[in-house]
C-alpha atoms as a PDB file:
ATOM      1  CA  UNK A   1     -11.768  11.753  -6.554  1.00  0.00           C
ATOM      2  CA  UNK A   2     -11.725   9.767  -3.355  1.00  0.00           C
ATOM      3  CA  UNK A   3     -10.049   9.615  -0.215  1.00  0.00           C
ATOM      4  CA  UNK A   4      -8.926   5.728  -0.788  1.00  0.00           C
ATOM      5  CA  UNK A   5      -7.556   5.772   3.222  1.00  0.00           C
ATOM      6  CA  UNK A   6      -7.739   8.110   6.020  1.00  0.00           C
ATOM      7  CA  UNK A   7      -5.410   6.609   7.987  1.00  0.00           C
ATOM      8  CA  UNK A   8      -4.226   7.366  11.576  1.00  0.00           C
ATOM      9  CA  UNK A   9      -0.701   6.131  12.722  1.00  0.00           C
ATOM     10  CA  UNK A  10      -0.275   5.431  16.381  1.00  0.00           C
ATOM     11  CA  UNK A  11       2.905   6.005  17.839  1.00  0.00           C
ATOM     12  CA  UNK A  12       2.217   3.163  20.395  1.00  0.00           C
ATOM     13  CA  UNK A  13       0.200   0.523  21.814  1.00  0.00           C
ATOM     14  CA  UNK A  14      -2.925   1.356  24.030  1.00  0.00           C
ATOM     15  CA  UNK A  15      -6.073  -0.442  24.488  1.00  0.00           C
ATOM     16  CA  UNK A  16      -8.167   2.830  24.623  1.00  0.00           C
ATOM     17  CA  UNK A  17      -6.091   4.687  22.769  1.00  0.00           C
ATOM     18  CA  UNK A  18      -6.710   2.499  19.763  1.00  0.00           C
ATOM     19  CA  UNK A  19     -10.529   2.236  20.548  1.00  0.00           C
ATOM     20  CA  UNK A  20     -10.889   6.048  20.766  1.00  0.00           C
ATOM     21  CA  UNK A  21      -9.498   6.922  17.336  1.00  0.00           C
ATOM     22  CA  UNK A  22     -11.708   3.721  16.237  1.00  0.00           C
ATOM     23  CA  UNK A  23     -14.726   5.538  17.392  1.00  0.00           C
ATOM     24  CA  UNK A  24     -13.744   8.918  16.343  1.00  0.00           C
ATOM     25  CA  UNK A  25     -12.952   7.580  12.548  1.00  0.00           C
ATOM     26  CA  UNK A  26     -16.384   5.493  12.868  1.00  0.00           C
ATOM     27  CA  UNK A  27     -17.828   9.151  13.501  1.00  0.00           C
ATOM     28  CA  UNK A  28     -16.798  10.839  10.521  1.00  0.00           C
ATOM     29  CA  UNK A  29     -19.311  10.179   7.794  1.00  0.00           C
ATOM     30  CA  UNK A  30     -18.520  11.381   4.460  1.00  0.00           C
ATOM     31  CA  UNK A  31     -18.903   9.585   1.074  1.00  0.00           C
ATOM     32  CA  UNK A  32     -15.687  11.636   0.192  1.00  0.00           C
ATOM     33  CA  UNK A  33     -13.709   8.693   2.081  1.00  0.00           C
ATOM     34  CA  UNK A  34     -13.525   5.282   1.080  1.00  0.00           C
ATOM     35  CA  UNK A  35     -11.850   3.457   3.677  1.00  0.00           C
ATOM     36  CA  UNK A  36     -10.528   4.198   7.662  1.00  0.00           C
ATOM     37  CA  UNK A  37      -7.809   2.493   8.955  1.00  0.00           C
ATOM     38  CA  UNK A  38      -5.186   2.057  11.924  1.00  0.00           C
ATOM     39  CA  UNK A  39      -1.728   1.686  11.546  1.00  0.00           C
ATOM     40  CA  UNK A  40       0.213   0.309  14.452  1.00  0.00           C
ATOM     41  CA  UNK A  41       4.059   0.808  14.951  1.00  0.00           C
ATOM     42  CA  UNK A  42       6.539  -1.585  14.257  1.00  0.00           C
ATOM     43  CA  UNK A  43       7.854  -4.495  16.412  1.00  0.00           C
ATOM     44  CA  UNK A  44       5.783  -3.426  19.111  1.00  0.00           C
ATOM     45  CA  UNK A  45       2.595  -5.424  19.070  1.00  0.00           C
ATOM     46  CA  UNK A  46       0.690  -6.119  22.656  1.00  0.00           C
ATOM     47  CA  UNK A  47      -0.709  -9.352  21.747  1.00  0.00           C
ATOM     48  CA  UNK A  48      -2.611  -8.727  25.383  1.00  0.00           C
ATOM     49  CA  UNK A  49      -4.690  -6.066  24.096  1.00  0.00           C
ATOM     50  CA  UNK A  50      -5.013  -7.732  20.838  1.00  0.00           C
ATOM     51  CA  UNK A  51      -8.879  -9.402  21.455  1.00  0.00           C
ATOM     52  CA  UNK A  52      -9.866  -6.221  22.668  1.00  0.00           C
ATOM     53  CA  UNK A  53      -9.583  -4.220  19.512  1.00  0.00           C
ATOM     54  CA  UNK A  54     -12.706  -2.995  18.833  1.00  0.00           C
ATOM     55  CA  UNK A  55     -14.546  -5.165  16.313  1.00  0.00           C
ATOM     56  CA  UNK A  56     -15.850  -2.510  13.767  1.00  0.00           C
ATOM     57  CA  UNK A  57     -16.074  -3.878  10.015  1.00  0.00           C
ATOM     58  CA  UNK A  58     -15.532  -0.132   9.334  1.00  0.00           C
ATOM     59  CA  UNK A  59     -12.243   0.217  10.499  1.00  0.00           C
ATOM     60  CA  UNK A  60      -9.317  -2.014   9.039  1.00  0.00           C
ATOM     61  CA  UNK A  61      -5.739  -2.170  11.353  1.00  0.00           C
ATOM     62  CA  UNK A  62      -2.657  -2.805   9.743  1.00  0.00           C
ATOM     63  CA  UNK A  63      -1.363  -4.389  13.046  1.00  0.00           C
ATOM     64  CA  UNK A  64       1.256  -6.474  12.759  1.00  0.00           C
ATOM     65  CA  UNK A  65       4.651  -5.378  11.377  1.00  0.00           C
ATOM     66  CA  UNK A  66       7.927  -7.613  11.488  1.00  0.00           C
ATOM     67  CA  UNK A  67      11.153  -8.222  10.718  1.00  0.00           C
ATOM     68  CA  UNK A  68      12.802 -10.974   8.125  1.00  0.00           C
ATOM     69  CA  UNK A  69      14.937 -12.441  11.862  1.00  0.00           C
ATOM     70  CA  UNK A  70      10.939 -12.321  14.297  1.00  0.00           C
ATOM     71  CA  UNK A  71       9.211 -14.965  14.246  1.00  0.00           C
ATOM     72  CA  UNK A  72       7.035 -14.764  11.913  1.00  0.00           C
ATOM     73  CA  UNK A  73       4.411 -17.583  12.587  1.00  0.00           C
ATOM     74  CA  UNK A  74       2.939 -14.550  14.980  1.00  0.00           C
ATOM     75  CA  UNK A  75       1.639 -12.899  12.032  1.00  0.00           C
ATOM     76  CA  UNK A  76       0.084 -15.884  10.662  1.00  0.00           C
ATOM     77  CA  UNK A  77      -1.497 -16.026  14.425  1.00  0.00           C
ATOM     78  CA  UNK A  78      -2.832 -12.676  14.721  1.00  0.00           C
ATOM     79  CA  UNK A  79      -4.219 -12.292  11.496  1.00  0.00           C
ATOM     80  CA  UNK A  80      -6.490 -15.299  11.806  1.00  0.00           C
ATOM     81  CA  UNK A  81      -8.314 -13.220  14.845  1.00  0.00           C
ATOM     82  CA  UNK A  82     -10.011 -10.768  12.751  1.00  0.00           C
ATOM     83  CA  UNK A  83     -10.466 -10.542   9.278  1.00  0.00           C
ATOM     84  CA  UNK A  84      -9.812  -6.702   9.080  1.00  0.00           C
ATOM     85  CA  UNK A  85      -6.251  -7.077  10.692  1.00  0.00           C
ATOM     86  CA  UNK A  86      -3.574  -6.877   7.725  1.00  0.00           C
ATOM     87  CA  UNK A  87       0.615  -7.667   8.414  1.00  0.00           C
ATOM     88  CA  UNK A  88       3.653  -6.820   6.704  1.00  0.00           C
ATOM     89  CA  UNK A  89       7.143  -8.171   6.982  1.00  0.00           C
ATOM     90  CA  UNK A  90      10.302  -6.400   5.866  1.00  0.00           C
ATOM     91  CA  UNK A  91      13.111  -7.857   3.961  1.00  0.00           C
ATOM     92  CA  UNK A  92      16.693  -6.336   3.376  1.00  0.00           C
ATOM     93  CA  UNK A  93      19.262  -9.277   3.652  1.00  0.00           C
ATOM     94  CA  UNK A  94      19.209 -12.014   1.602  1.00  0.00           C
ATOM     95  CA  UNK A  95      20.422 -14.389   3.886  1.00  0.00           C
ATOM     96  CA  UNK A  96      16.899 -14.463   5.201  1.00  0.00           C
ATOM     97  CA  UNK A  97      15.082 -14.828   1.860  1.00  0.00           C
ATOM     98  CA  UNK A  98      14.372 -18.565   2.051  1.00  0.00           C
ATOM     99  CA  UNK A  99      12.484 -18.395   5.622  1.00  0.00           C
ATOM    100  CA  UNK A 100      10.541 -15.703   4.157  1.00  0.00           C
ATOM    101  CA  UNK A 101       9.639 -17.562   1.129  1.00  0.00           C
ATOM    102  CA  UNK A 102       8.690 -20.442   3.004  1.00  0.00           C
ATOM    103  CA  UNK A 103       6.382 -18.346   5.532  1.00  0.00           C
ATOM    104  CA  UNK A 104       4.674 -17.052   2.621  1.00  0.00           C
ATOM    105  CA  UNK A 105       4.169 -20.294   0.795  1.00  0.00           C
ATOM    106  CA  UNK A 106       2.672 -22.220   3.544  1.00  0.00           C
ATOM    107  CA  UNK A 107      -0.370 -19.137   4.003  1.00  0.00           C
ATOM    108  CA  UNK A 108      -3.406 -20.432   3.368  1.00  0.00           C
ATOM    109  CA  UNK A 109      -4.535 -18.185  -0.052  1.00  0.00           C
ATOM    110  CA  UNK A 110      -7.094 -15.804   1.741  1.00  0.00           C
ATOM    111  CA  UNK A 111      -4.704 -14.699   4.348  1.00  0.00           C
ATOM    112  CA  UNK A 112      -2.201 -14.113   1.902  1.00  0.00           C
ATOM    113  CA  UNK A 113      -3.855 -10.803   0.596  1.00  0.00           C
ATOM    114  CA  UNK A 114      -4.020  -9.697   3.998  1.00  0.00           C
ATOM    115  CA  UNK A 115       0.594  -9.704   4.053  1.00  0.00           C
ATOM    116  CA  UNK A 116       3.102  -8.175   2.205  1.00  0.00           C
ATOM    117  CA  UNK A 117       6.754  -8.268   1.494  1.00  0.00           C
ATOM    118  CA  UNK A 118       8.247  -4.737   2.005  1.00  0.00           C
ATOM    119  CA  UNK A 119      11.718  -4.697   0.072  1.00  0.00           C
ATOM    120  CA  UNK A 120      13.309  -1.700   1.963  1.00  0.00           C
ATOM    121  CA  UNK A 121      15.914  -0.354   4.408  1.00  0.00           C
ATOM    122  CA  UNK A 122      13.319   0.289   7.156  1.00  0.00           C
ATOM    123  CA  UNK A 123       9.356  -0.050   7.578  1.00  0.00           C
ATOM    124  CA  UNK A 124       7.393   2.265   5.661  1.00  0.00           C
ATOM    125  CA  UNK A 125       4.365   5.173   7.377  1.00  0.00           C
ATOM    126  CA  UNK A 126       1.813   5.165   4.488  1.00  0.00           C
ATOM    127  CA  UNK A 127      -1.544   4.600   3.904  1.00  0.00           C
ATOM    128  CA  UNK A 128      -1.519   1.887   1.971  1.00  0.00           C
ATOM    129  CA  UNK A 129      -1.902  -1.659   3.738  1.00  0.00           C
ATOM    130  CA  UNK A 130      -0.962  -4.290   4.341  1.00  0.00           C
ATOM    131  CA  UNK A 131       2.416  -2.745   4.134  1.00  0.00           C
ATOM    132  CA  UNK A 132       1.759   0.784   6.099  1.00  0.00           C
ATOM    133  CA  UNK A 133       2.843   0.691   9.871  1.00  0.00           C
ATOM    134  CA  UNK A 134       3.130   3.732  12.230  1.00  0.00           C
ATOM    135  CA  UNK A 135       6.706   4.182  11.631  1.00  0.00           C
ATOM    136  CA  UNK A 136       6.434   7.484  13.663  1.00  0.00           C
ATOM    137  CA  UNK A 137       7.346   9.191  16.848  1.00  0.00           C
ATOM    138  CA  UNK A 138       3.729  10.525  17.581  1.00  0.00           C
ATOM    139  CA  UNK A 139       0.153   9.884  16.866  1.00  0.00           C
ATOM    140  CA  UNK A 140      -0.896  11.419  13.311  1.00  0.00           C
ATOM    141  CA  UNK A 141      -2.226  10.620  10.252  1.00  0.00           C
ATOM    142  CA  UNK A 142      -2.305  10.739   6.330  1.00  0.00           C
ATOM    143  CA  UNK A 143      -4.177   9.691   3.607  1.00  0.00           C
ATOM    144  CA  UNK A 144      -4.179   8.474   0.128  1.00  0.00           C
ATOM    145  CA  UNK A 145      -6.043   8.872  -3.105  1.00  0.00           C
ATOM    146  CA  UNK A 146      -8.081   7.453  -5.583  1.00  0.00           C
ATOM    147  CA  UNK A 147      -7.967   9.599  -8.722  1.00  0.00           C
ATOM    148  CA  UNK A 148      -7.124   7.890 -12.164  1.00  0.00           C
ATOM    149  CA  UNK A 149     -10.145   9.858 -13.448  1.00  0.00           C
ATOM    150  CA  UNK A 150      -9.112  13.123 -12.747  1.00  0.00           C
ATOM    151  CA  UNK A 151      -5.334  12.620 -13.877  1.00  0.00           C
ATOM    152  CA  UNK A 152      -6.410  11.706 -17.084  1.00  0.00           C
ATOM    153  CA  UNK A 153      -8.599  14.636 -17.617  1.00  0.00           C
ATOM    154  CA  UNK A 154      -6.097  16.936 -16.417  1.00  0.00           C
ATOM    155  CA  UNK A 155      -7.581  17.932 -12.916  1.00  0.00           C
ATOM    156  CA  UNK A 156      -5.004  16.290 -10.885  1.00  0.00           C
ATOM    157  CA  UNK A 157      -4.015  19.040  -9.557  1.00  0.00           C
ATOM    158  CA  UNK A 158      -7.783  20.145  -8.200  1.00  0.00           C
ATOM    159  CA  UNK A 159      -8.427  16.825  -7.224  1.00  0.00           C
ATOM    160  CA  UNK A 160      -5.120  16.926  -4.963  1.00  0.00           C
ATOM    161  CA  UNK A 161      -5.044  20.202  -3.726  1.00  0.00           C
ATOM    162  CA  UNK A 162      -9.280  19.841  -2.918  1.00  0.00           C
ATOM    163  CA  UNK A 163      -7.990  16.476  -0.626  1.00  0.00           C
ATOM    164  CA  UNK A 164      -4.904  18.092   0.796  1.00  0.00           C
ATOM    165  CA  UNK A 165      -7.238  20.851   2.739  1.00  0.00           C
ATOM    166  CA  UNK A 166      -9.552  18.213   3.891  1.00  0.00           C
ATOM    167  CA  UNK A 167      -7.211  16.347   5.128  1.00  0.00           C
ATOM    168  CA  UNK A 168      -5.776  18.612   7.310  1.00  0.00           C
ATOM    169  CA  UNK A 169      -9.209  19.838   8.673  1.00  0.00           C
ATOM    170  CA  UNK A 170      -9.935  16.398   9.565  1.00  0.00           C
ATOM    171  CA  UNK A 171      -6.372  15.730  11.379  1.00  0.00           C
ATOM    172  CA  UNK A 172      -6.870  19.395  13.442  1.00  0.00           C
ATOM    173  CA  UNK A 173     -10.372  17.467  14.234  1.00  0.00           C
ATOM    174  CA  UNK A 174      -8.579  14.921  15.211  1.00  0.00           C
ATOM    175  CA  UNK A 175      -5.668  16.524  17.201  1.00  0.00           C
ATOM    176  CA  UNK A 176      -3.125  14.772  15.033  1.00  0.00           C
ATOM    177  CA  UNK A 177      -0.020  15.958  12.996  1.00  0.00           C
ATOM    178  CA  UNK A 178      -0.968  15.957   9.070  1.00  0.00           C
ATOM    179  CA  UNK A 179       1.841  13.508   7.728  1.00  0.00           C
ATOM    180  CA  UNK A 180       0.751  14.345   3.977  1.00  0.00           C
ATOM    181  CA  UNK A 181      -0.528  12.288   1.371  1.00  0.00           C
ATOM    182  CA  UNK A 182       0.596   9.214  -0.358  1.00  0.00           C
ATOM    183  CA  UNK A 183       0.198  10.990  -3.738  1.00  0.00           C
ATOM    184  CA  UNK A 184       0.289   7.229  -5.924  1.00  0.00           C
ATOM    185  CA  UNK A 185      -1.560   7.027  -8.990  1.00  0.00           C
ATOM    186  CA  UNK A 186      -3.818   3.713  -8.016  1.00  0.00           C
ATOM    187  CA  UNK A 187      -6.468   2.053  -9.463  1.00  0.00           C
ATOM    188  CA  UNK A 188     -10.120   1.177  -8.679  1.00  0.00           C
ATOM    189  CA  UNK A 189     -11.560  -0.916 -11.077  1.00  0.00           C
ATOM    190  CA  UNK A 190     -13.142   1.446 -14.273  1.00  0.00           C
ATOM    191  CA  UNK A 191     -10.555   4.194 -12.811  1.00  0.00           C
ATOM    192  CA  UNK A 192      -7.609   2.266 -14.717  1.00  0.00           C
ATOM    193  CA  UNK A 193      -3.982   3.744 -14.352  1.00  0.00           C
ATOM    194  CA  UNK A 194      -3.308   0.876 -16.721  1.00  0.00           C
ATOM    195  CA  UNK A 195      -5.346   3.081 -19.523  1.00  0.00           C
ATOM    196  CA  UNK A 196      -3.623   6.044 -18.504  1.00  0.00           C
ATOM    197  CA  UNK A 197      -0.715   4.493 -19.555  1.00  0.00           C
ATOM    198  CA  UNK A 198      -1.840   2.661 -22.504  1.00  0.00           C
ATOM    199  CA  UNK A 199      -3.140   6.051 -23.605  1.00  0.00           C
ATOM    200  CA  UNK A 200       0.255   7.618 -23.588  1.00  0.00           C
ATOM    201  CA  UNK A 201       2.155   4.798 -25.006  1.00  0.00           C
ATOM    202  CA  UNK A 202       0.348   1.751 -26.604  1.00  0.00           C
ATOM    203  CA  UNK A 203      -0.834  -1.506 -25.173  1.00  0.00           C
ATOM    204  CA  UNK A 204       0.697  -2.898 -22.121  1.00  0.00           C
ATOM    205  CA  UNK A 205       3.610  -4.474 -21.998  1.00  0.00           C
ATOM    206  CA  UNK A 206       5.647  -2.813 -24.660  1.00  0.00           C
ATOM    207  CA  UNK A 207       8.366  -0.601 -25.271  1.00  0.00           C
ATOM    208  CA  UNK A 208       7.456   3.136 -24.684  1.00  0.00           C
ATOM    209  CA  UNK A 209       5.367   2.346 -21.238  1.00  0.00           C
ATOM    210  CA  UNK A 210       8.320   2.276 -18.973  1.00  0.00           C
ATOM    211  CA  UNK A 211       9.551   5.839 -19.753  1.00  0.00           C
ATOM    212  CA  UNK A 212       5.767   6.863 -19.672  1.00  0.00           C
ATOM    213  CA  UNK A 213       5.164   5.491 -15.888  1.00  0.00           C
ATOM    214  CA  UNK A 214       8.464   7.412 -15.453  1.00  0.00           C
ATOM    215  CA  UNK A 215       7.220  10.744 -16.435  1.00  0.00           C
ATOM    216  CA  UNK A 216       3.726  10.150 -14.773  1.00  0.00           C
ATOM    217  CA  UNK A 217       5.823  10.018 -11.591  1.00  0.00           C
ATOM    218  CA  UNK A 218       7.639  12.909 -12.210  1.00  0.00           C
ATOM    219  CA  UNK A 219       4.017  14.716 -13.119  1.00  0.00           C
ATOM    220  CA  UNK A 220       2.998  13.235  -9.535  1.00  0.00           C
ATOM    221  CA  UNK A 221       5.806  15.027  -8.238  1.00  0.00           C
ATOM    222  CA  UNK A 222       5.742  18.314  -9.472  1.00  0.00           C
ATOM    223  CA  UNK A 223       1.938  18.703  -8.930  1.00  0.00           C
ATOM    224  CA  UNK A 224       2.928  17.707  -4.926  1.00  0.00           C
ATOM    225  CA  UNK A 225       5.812  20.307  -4.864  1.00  0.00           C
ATOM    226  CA  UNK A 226       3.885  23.307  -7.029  1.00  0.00           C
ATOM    227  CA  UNK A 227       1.038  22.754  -4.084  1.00  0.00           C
ATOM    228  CA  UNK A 228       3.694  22.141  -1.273  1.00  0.00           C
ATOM    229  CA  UNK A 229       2.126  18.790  -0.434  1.00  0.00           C
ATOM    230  CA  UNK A 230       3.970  16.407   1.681  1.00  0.00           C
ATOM    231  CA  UNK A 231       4.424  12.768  -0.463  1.00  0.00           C
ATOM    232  CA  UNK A 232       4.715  10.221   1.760  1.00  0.00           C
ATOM    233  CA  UNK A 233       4.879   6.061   1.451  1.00  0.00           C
ATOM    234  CA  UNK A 234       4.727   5.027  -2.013  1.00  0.00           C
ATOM    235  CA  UNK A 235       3.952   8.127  -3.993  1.00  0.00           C
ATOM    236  CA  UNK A 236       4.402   6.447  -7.650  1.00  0.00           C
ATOM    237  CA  UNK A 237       2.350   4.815 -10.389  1.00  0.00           C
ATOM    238  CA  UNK A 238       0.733   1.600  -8.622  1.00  0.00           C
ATOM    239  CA  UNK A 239      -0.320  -1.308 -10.735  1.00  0.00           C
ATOM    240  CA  UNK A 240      -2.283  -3.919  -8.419  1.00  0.00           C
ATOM    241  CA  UNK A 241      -4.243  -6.001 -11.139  1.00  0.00           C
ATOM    242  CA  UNK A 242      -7.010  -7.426  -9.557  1.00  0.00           C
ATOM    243  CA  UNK A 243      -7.772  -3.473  -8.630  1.00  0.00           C
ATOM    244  CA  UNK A 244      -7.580  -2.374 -12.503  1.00  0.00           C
ATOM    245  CA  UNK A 245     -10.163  -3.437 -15.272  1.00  0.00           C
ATOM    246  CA  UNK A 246      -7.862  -2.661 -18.040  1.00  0.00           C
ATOM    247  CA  UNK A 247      -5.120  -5.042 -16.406  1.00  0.00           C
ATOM    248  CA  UNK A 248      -7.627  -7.421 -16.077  1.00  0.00           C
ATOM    249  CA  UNK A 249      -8.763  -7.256 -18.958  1.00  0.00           C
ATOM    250  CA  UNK A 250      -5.032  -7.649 -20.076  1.00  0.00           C
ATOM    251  CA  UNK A 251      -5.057 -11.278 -18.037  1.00  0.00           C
ATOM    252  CA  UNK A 252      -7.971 -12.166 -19.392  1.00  0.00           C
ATOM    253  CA  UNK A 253      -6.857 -11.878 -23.177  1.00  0.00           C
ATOM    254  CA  UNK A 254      -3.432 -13.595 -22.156  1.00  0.00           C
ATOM    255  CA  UNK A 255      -1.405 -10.359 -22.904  1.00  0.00           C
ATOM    256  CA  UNK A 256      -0.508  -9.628 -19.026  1.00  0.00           C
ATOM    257  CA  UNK A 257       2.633 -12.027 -18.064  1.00  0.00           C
ATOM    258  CA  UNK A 258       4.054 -12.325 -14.626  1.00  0.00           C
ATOM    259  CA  UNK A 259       7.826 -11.393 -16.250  1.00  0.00           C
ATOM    260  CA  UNK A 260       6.046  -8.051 -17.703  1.00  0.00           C
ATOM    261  CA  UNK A 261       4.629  -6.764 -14.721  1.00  0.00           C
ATOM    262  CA  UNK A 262       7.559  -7.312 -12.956  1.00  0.00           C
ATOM    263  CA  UNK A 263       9.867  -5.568 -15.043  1.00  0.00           C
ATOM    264  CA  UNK A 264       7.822  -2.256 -14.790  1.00  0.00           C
ATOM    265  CA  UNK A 265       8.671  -2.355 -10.402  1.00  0.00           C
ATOM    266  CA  UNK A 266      12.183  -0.741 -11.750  1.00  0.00           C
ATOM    267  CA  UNK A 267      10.316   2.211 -12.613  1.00  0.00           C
ATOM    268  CA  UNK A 268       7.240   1.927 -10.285  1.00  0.00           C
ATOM    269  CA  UNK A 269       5.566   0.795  -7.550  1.00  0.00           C
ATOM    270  CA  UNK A 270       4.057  -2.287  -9.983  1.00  0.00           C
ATOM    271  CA  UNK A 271       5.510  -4.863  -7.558  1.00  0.00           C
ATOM    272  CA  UNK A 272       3.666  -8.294  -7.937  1.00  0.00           C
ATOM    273  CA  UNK A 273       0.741  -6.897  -6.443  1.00  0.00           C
ATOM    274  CA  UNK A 274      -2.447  -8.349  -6.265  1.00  0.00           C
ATOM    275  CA  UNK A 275      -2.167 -10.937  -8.803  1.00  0.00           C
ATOM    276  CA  UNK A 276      -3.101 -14.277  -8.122  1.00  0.00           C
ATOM    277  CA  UNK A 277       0.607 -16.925  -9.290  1.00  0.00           C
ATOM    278  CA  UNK A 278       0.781 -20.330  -8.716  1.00  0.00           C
ATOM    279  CA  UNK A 279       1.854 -22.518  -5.192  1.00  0.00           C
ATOM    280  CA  UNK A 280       5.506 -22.423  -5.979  1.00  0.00           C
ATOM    281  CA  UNK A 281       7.768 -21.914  -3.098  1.00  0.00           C
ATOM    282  CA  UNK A 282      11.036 -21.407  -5.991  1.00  0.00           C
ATOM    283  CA  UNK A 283       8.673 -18.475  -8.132  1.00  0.00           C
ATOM    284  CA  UNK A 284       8.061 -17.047  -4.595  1.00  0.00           C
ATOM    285  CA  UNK A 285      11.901 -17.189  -3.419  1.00  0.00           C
ATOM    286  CA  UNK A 286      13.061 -15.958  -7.074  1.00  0.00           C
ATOM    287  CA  UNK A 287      10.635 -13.111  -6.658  1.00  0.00           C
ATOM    288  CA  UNK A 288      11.961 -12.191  -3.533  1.00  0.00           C
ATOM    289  CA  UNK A 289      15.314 -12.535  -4.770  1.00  0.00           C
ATOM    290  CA  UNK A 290      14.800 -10.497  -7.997  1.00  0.00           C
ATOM    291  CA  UNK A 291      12.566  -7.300  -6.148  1.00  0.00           C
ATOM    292  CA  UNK A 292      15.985  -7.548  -3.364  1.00  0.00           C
ATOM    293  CA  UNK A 293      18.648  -7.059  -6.760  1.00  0.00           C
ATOM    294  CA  UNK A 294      15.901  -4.307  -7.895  1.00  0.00           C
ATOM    295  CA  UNK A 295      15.886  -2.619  -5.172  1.00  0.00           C
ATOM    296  CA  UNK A 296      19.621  -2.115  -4.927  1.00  0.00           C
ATOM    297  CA  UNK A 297      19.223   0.305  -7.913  1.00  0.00           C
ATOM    298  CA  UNK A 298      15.594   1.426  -7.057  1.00  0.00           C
ATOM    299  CA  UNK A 299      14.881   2.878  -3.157  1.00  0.00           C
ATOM    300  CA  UNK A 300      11.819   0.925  -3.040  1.00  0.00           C
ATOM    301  CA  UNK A 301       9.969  -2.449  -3.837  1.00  0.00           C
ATOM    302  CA  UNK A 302       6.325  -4.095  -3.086  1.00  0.00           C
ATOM    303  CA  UNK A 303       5.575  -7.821  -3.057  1.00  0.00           C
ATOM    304  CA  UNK A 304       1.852  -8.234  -2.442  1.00  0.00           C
ATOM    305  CA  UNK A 305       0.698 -11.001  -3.715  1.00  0.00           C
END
């Protein structure tokens, strides 16, 4: 098990603020934790203070967070300044789905994995980027997990309660209220969620695996509740498949289509995430449209692409 992000939300905007938690997460070194990052609030950006964010390739900010109706060229801006500064926008009336399909299909491909869609009634306080934003009322922090290994040997459980109580040490360090844990199953790489589920129910895509991501979210659940854990952001199966050997594997042999992925987001976080599809501004806008008609019977959806 891994911490996959210690992440620390600030409640606002301040130059040494920001570059005080940077150096306090720089000093914290612990092969238990894989990645530290920043998450700034909301509609509030100070692009004054923005070229004096400490430059540390150790730290990654998710720093810009806007609204289908902002301009949203100021993403595009602020994201070319430093290549550890990630961006979300979030989408919730239709009306607005062809600017944002636009915006998106005019980013140049490596800035692309650096924005997300969020499909959702308001922004979302998780660890994950580029999607997480500091969608709180004071400074804390939360983390999230990388632990495919231990689920499917049974040790959840261990492996959450174990990063639970480290957390918290690390956010009394910190002087910072413990938000909880995004408690997703996600991949990295040989730690496939996509052969957790293949394991349960045969190869992806076929019938049998949506009802088995179903009741590997209810097992995420009721591990979080039996050790009183706060689940926060996501907290579902995640299927990013450029993170996942098994789904690449699955791309690779031809067996992993664009329509199958998507039609697991109605039971999971599967979103199109991380997958590489083609420079086609009407697949982008019937995405869009599609994850918005999801999400009216599902609370949450992810484009990431």
């Amino acid at each position: 098990m891994k911490i996959r992000a210690l992440t620390i939300f600030a409640s606002n905007i301040d130059k040494d603020k920001i570059e005080n938690y940077a150096n306090q997460l720089s000093s914290i070194n612990d092969s238990l934790i894989w990645s530290k990052r920043i998450a700034f609030p909301p509609k509030s950006l100070n692009e004054k203070i923005i070229g004096k964010i400490p430059e540390n390739k150790d730290i990654i900010y998710s720093i810009i967070h806007l609204s289908q109706k902002d301009n949203l060229s100021l993403i595009k801006d602020i994201l070319s300044v430093n290549e550890n500064f990630y961006g979300s926008i979030l989408l919730n009336n239709p009306s607005y789905v062809d600017n944002v399909s636009k915006f998106i299909y005019d980013l140049e491909p490596q800035l692309a994995t650096r924005v997300a869609v969020l499909i959702y009634d308001d922004f979302l306080t998780t660890p994950y980027f580029p999607v997480g934003s500091a969608n709180t009322l004071i400074d804390s922090m939360a983390i999230s997990l990388i632990y495919p290994r231990e689920f499917l040997d049974g040790n959840a459980q261990k492996a959450l309660s174990v990063a639970d109580e480290y957390a918290k040490k690390i956010a009394t360090q910190l002087k910072l209220k413990y938000l909880g844990i995004d408690v997703s199953l996600s991949p990295w790489k040989e730690e496939s969620v996509a052969e957790i589920i293949e394991k349960r129910s045969g190869k992806l895509f076929s019938f049998g695996n949506m009802s088995t991501v179903a009741e590997i979210n209810k097992e995420i659940f009721e591990i979080a509740w039996k050790l009183k854990i706060t689940p926060i952001g996501f907290s579902e199966v995640m299927l990013p498949v450029a993170e996942d050997n098994v789904l690449i594997e699955r791309v690779n042999e031809g067996t992993l289509t664009l329509q199958g992925l998507f039609l697991l987001t109605s039971v999971c976080v599967a979103g199109i995430d991380m997958v590489v599809v083609k420079k086609d501004y009407d697949l982008i806008r019937k995405i869009l449209k599609d994850s918005m008609a999801l999400q009216i019977v599902k609370r949450l959806s992810l484009i990431h692409i």
